[in-house]
N, C-alpha and C. Protein backbone atom coordinates (compact mmCIF):
# COMPACT_ATOMS: atom_id res chain seq x y z
N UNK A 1 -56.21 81.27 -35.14
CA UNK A 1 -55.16 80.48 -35.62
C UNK A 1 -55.07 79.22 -34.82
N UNK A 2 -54.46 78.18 -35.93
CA UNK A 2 -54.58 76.97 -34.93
C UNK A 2 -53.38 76.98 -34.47
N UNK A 3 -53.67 76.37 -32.96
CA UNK A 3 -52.39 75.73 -32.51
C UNK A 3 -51.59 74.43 -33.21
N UNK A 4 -50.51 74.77 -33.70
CA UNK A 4 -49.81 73.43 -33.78
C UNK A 4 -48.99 72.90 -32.64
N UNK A 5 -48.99 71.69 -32.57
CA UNK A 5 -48.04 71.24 -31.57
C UNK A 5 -46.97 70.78 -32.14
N UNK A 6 -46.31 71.31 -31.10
CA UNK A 6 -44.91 71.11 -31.34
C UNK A 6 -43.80 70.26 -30.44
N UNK A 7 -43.52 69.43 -31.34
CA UNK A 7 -42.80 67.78 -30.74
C UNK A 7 -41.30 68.48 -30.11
N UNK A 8 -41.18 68.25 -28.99
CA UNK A 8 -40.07 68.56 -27.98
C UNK A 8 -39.23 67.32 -28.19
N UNK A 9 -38.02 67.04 -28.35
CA UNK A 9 -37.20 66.19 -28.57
C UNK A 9 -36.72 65.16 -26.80
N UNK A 10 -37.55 66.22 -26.06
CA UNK A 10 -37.00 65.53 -24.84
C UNK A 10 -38.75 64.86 -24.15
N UNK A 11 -39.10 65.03 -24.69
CA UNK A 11 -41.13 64.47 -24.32
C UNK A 11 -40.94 63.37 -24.49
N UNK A 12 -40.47 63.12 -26.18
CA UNK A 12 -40.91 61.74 -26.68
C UNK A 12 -39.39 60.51 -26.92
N UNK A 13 -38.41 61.52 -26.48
CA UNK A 13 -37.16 60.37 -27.01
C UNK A 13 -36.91 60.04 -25.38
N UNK A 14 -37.66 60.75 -23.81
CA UNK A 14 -37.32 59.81 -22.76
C UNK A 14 -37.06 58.30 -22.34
N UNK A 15 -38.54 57.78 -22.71
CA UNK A 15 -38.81 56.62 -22.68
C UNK A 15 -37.38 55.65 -23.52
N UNK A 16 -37.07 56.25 -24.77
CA UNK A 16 -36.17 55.39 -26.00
C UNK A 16 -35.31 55.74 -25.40
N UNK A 17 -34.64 56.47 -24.78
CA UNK A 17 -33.70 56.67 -24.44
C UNK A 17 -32.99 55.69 -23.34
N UNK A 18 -33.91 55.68 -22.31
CA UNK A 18 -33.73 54.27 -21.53
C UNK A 18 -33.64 53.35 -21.72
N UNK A 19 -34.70 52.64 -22.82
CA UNK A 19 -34.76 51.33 -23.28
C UNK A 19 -32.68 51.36 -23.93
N UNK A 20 -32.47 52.38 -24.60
CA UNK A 20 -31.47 51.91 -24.87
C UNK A 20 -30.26 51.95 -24.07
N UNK A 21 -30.16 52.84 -23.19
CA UNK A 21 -29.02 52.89 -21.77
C UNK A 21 -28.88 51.69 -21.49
N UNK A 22 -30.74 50.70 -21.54
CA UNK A 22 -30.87 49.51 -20.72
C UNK A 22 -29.69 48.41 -21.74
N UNK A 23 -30.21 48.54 -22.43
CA UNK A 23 -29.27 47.42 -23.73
C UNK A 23 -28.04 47.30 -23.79
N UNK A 24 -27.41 48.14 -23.62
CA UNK A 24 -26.12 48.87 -23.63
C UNK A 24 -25.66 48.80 -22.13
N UNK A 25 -26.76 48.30 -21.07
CA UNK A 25 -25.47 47.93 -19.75
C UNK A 25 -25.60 46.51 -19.97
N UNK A 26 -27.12 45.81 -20.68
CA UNK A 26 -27.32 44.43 -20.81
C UNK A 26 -25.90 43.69 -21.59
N UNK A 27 -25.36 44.60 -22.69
CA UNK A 27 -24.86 43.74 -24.01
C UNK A 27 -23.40 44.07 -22.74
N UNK A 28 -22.75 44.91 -22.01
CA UNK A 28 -21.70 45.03 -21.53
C UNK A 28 -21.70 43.86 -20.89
N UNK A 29 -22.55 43.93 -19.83
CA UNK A 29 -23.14 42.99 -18.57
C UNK A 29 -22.32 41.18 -19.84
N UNK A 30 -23.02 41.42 -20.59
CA UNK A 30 -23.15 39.71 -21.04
C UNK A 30 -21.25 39.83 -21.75
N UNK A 31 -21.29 41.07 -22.08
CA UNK A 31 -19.75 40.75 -23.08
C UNK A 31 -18.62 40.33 -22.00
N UNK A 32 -19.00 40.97 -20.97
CA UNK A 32 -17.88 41.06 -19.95
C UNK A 32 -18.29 39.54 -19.01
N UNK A 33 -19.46 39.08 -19.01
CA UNK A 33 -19.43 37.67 -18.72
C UNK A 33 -18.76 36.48 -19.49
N UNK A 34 -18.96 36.65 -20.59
CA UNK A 34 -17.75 35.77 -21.57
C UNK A 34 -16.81 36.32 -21.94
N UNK A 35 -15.99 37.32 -21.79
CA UNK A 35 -15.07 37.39 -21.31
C UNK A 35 -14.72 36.85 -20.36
N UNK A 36 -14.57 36.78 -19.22
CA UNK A 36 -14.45 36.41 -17.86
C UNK A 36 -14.69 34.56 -18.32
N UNK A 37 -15.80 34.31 -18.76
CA UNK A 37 -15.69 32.53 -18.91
C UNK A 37 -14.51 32.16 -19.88
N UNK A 38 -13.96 32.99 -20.60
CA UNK A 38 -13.26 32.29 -21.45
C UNK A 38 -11.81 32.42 -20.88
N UNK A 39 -11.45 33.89 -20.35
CA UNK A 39 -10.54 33.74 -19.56
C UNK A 39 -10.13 32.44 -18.82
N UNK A 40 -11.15 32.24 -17.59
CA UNK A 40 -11.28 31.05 -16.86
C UNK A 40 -10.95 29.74 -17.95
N UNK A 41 -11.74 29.53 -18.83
CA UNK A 41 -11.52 28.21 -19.54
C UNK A 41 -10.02 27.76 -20.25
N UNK A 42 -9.50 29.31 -20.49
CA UNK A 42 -8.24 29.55 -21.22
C UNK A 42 -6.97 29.33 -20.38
N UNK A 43 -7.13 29.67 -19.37
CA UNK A 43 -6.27 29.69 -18.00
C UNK A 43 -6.20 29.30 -17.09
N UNK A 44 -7.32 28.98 -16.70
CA UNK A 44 -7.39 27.73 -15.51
C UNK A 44 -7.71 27.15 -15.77
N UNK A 45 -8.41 26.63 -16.68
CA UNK A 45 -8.87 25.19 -16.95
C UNK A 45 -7.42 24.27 -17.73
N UNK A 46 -6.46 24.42 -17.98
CA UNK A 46 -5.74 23.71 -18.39
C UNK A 46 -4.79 23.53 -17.24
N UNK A 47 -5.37 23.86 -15.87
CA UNK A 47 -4.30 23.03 -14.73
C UNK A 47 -5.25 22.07 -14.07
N UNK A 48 -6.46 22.04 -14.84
CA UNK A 48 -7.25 20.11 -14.60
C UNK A 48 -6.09 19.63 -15.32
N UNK A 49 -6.65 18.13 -14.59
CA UNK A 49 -6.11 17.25 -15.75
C UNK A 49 -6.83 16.70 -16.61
N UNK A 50 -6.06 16.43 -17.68
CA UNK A 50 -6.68 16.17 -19.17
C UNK A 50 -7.52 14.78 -19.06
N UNK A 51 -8.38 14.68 -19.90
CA UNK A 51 -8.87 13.56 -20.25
C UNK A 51 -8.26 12.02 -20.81
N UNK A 52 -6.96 13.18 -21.08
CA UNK A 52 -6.01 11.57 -21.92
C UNK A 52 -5.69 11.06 -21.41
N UNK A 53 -5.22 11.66 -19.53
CA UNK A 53 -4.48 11.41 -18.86
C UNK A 53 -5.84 10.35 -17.51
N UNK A 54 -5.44 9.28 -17.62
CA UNK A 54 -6.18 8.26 -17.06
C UNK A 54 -5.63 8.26 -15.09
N UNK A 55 -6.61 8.40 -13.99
CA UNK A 55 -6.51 8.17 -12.92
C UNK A 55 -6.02 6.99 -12.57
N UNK A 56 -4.69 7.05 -11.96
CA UNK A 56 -4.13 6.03 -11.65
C UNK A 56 -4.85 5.59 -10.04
N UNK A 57 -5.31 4.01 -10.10
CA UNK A 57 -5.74 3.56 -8.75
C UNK A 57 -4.52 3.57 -7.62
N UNK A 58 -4.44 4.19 -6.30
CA UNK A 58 -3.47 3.42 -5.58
C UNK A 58 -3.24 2.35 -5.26
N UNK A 59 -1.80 2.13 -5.31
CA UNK A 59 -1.58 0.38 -4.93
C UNK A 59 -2.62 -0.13 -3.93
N UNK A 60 -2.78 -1.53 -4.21
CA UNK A 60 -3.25 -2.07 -3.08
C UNK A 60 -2.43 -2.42 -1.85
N UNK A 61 -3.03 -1.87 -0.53
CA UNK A 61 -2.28 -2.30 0.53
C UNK A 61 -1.45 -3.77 0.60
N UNK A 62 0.03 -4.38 1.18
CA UNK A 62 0.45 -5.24 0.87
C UNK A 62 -0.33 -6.33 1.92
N UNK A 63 -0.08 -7.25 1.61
CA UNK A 63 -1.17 -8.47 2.36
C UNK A 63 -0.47 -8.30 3.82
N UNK A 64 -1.48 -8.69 4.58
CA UNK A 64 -1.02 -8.79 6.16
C UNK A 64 -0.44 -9.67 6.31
N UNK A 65 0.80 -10.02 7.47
CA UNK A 65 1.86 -11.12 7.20
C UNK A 65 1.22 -12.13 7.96
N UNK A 66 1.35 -13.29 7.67
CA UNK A 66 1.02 -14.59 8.44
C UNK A 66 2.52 -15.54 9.17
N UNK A 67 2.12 -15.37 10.55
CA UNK A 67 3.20 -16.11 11.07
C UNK A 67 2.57 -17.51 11.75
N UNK A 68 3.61 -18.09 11.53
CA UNK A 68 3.03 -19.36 13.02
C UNK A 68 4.40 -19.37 13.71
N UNK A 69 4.01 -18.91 15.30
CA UNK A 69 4.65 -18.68 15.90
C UNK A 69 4.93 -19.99 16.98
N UNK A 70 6.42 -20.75 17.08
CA UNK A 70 6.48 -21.67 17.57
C UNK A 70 7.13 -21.84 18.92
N UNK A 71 6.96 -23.29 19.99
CA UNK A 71 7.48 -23.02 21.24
C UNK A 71 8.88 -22.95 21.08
N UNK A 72 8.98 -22.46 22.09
CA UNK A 72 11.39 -22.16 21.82
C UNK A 72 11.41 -23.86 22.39
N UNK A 73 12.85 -23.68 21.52
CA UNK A 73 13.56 -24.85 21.52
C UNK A 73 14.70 -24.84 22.44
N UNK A 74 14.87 -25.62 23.25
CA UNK A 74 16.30 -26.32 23.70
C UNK A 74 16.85 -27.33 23.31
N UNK A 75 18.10 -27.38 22.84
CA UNK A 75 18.78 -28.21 22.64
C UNK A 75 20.67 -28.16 22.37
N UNK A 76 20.98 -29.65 22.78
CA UNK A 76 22.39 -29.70 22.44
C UNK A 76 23.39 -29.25 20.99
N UNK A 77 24.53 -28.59 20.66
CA UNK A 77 24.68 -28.28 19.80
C UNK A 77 25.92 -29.34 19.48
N UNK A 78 25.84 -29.48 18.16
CA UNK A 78 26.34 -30.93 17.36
C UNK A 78 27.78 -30.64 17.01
N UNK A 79 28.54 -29.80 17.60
CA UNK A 79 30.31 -29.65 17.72
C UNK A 79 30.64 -30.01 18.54
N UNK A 80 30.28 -31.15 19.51
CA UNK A 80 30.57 -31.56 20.86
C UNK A 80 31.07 -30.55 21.77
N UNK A 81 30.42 -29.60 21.96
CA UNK A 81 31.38 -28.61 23.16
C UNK A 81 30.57 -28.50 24.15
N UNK A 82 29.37 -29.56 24.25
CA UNK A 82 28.64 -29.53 25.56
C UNK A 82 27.51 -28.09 25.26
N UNK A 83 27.79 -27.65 24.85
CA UNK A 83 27.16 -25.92 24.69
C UNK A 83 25.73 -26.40 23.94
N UNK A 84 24.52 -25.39 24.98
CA UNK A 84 23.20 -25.16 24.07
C UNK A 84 22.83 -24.48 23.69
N UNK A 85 21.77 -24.44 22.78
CA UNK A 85 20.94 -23.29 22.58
C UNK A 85 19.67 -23.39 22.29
N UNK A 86 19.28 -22.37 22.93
CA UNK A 86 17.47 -22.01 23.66
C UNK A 86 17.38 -20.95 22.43
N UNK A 87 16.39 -21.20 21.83
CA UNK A 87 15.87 -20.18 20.24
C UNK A 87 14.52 -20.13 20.49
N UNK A 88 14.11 -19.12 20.48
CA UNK A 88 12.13 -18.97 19.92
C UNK A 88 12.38 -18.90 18.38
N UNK A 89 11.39 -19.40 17.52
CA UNK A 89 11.05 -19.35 16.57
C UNK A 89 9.94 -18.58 16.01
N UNK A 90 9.81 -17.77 15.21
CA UNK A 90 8.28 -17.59 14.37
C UNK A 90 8.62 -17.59 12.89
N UNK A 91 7.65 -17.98 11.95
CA UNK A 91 7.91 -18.05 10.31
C UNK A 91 7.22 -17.57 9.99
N UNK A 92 7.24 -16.91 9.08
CA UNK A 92 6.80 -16.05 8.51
C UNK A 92 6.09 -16.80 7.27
N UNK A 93 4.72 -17.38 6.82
CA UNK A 93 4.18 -17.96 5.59
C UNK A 93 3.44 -17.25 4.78
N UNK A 94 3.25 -17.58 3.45
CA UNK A 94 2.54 -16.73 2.32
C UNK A 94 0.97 -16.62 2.89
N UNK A 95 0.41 -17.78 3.87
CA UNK A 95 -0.92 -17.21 3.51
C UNK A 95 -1.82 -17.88 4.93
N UNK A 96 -2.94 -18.05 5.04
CA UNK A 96 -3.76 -18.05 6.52
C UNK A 96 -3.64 -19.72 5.93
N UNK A 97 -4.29 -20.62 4.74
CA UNK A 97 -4.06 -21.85 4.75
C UNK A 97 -2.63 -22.54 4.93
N UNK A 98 -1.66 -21.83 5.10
CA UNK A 98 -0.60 -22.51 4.91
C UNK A 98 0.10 -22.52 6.24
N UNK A 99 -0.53 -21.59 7.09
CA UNK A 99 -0.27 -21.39 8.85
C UNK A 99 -1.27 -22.53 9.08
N UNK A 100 -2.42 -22.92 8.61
CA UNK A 100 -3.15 -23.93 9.27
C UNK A 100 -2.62 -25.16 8.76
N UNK A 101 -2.59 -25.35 7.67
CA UNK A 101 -1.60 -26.43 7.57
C UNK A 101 -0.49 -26.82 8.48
N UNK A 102 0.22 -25.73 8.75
CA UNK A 102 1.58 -25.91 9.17
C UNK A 102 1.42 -26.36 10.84
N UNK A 103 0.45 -25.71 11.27
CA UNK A 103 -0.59 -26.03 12.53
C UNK A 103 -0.41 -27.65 12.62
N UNK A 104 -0.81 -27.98 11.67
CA UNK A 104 -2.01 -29.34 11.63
C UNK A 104 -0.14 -30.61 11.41
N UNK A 105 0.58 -30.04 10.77
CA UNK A 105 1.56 -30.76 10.79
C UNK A 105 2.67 -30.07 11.76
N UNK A 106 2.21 -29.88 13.16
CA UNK A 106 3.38 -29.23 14.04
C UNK A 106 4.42 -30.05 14.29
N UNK A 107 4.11 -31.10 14.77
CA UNK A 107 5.66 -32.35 15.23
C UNK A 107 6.25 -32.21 14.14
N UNK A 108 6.05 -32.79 12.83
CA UNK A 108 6.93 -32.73 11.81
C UNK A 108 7.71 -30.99 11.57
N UNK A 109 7.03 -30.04 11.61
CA UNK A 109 7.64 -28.79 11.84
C UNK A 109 8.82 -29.05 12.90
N UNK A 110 8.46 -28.96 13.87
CA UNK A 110 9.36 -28.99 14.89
C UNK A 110 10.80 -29.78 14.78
N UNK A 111 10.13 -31.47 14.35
CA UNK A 111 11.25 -32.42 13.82
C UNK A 111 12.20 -31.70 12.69
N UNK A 112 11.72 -31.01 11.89
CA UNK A 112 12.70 -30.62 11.16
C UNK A 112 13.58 -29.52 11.19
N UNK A 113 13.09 -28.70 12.01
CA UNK A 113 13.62 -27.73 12.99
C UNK A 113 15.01 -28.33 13.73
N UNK A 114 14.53 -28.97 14.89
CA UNK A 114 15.40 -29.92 15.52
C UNK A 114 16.33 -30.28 14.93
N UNK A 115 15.98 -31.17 13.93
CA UNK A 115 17.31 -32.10 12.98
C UNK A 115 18.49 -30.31 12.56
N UNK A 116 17.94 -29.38 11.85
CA UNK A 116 18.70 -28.12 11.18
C UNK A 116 19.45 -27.64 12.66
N UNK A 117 18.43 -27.80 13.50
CA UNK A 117 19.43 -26.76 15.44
C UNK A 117 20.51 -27.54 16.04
N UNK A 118 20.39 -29.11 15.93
CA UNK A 118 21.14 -29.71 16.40
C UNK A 118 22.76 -30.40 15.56
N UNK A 119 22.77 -29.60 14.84
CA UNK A 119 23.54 -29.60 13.52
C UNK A 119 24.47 -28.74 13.81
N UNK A 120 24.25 -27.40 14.58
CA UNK A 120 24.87 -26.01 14.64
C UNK A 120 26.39 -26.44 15.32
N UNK A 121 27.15 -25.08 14.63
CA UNK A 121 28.24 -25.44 15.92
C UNK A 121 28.20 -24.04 16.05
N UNK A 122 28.32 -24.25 17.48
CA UNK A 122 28.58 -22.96 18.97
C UNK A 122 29.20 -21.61 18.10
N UNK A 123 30.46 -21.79 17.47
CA UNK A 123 31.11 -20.71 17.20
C UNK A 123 30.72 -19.34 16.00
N UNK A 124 30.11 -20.51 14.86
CA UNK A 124 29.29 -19.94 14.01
C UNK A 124 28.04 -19.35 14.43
N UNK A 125 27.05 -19.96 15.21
CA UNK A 125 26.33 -19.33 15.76
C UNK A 125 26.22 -17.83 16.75
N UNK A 126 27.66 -17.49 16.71
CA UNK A 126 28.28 -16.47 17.64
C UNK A 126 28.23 -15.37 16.71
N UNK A 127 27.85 -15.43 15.56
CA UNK A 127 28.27 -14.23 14.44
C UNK A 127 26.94 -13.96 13.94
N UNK A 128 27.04 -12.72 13.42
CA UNK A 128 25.45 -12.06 12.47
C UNK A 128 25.16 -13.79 11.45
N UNK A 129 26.25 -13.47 10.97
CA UNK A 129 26.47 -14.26 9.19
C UNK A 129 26.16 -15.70 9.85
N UNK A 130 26.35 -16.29 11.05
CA UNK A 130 26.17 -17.36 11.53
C UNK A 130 25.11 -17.85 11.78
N UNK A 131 24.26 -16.85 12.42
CA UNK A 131 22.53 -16.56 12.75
C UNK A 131 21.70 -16.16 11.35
N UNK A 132 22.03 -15.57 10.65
CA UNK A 132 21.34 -15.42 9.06
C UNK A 132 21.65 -16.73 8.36
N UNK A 133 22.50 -17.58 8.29
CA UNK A 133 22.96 -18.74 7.84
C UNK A 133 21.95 -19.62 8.18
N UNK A 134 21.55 -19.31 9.49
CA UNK A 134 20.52 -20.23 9.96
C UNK A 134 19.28 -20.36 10.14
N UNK A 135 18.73 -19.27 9.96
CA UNK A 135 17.41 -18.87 9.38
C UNK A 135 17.21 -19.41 7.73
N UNK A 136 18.64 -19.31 7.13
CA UNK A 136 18.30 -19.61 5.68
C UNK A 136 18.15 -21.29 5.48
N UNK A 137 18.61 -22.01 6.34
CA UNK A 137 19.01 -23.11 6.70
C UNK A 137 17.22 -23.33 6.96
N UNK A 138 16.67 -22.88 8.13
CA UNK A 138 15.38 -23.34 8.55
C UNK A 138 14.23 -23.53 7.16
N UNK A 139 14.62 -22.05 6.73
CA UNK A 139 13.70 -22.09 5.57
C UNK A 139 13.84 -22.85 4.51
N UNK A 140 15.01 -23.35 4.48
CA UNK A 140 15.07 -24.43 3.26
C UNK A 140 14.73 -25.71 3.94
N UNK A 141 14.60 -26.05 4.57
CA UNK A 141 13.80 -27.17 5.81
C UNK A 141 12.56 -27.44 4.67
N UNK A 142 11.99 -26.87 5.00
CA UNK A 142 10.56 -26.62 4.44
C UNK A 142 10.52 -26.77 2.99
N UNK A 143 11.42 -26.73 2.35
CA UNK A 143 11.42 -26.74 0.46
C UNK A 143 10.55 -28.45 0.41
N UNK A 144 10.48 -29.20 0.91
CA UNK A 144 10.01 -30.58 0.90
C UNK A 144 8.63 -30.70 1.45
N UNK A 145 7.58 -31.13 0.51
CA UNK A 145 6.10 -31.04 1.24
C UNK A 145 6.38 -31.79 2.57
N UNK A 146 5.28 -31.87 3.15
CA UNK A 146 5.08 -32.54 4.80
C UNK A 146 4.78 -34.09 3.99
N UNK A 147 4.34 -34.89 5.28
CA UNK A 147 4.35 -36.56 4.15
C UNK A 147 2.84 -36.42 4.22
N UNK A 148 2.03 -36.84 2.91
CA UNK A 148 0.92 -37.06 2.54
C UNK A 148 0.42 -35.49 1.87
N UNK A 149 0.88 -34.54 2.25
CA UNK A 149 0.66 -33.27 1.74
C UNK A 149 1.19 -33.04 0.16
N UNK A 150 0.27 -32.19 -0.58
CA UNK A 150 0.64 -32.27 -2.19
C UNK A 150 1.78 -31.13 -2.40
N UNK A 151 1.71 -30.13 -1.64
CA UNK A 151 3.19 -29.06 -1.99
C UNK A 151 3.40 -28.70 -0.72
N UNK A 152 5.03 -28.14 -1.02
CA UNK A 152 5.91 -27.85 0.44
C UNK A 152 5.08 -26.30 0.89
N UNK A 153 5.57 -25.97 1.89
CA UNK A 153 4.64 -24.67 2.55
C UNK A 153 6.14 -23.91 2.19
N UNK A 154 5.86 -22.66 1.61
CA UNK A 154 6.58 -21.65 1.32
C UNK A 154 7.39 -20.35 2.84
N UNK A 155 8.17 -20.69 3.02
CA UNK A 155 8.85 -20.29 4.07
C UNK A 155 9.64 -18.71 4.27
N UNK A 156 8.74 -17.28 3.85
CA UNK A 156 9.30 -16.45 3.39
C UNK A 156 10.38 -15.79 4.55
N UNK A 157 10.29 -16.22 5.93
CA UNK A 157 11.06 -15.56 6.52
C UNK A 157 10.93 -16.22 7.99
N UNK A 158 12.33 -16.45 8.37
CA UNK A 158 12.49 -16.98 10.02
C UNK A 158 13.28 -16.66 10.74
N UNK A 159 12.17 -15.93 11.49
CA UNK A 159 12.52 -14.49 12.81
C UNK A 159 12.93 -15.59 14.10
N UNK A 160 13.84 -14.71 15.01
CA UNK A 160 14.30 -15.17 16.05
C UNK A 160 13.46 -14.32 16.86
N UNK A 161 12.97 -15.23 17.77
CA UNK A 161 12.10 -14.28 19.13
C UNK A 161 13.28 -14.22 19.91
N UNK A 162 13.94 -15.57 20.17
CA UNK A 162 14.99 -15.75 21.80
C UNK A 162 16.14 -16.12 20.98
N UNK A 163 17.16 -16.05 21.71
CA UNK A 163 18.59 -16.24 20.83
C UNK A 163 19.87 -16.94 22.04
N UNK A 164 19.88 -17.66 22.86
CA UNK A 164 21.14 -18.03 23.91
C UNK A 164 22.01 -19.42 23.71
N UNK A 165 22.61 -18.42 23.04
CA UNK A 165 24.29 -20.12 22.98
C UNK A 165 24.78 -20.20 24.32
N UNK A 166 24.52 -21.26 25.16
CA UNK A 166 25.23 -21.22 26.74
C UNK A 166 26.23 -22.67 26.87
């Protein structure tokens, strides 16, 4: 009698059997990776910011201040009370040409300085409002170009270094 052979269900379905275990951790492996990306895209990705929303540049730093800083003044004060006053000056200008300018026309600076200090009287000068009065006073000095010059030099601010009514 012949032998027949006889197909064992565990001989020949080993091999298939794996291949498909393999597939089946592959297709998890990949489902559970997009999962996980879409999560992420769904949920964290909407605390970027959007595309509509345009990067604002930071301000630009404000310009560095330009002073021309002048010699202190003495002089008599114009209420006849005999009384002086000794002031340092510095001004504060819009820009590096307008300190060299102001350079280049110093006497006339000064002269007009002079004419506004010797004007003061003693008592007013004794008060805040008296000393701010007079800074506003200096800076309007300056509203008038220099002579031969085409515009006045812009006078944004005039600081007291020294301050003595005696």
């Amino acid at each position: 009698m012949a032998k027949a052979k006889v197909k064992t269900a565990s001989s020949d379905d080993a091999p298939n059997k794996k291949s498909k275990l393999w597939l089946i951790v592959l297709l998890s492996v990949l489902v559970t990776a997009g999962a996980a990306a879409g999560a992420y895209y769904f949920l964290l990705a909407d605390d970027a910011p959007s595309e509509e929303v345009t990067e604002q540049a930071p301000p630009p730093p404000p310009p560095t201040p330009v002073f021309v800083e002048l010699k202190p003044f003495t002089v008599n004060l114009g209420d006849n009370s005999g009384r002086m006053l000794y002031v340092g000056i510095s001004l504060r200008v819009e820009s590096a040409e307008a300190q060299t300018h102001m350079l280049e026309h110093m006497p006339e600076v000064r002269n007009r300085i002079l004419l506004v200090l010797t004007s003061q009287d003693s008592k007013e000068l004794a008060t805040l409002e008296g000393k701010r009065q007079l800074a506003d006073t200096i800076s309007q000095a300056f509203d008038q170009p220099f002579e031969g010059a085409g515009q006045p030099i812009t006078v944004s601010d005039v600081l007291f270094t020294d301050f003595i009514v005696q």
